[in-house]
Protein backbone atom coordinates (compact mmCIF):
# COMPACT_ATOMS: atom_id res chain seq x y z
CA UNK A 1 135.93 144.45 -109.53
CA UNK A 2 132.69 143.02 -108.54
CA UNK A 3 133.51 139.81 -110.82
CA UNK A 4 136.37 139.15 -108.48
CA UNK A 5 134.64 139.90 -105.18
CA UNK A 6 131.91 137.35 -106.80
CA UNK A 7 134.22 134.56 -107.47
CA UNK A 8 136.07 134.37 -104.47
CA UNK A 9 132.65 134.29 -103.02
CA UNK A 10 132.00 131.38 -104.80
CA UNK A 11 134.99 129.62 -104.38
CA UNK A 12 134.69 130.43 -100.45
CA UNK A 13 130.79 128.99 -100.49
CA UNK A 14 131.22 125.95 -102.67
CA UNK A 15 134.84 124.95 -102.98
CA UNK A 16 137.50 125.58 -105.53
CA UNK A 17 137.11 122.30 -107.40
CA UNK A 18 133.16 123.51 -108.02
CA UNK A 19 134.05 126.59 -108.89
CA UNK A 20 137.20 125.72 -111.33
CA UNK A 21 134.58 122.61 -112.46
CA UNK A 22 132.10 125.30 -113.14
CA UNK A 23 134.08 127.12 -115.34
CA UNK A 24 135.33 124.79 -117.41
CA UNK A 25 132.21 123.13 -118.25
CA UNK A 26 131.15 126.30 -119.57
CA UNK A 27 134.16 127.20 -121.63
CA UNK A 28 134.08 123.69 -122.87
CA UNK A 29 130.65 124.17 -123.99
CA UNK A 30 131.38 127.18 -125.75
CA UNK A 31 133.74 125.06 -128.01
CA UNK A 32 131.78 122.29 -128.55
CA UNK A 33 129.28 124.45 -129.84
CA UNK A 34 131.48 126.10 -132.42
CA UNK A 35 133.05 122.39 -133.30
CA UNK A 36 129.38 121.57 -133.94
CA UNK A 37 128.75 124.11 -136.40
CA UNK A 38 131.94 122.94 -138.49
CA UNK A 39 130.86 120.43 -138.25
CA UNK A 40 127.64 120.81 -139.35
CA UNK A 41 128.58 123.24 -142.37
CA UNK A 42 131.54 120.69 -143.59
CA UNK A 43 128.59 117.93 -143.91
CA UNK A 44 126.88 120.60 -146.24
CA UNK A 45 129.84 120.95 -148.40
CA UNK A 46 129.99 117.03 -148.59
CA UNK A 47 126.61 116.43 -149.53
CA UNK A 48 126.94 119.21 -152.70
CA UNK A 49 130.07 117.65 -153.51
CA UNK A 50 128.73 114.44 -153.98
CA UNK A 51 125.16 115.71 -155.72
CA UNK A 52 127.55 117.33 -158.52
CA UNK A 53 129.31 114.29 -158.63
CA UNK A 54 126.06 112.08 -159.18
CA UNK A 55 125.04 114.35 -161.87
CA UNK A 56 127.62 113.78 -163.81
């Protein structure tokens, strides 16, 4: 309950587009974070794939 009572506080202090700005920055950044690791682990799997392929 005290998440609520804390967010309409916010929105009341600062705005709703702040608030609803806010929270989609961080939810954003959550996924770009997780796109970044694919990211980063499919480059990995691309790099052995093409060693094996150079040694043969």
């Amino acid at each position: 309950m005290s998440d609520i009572s804390n967010l309409i506080n916010m929105v009341n202090n600062s705005g709703f587009p702040i608030v609803i700005s806010i929270y989609l920055l961080l939810r954003f950044e959550k996924r770009l974070e997780s796109l970044n690791t694919t990211i980063q682990n499919i480059s990995t799997k691309i790099e052995k794939i093409l060693r094996l392929n150079k040694k043969d």
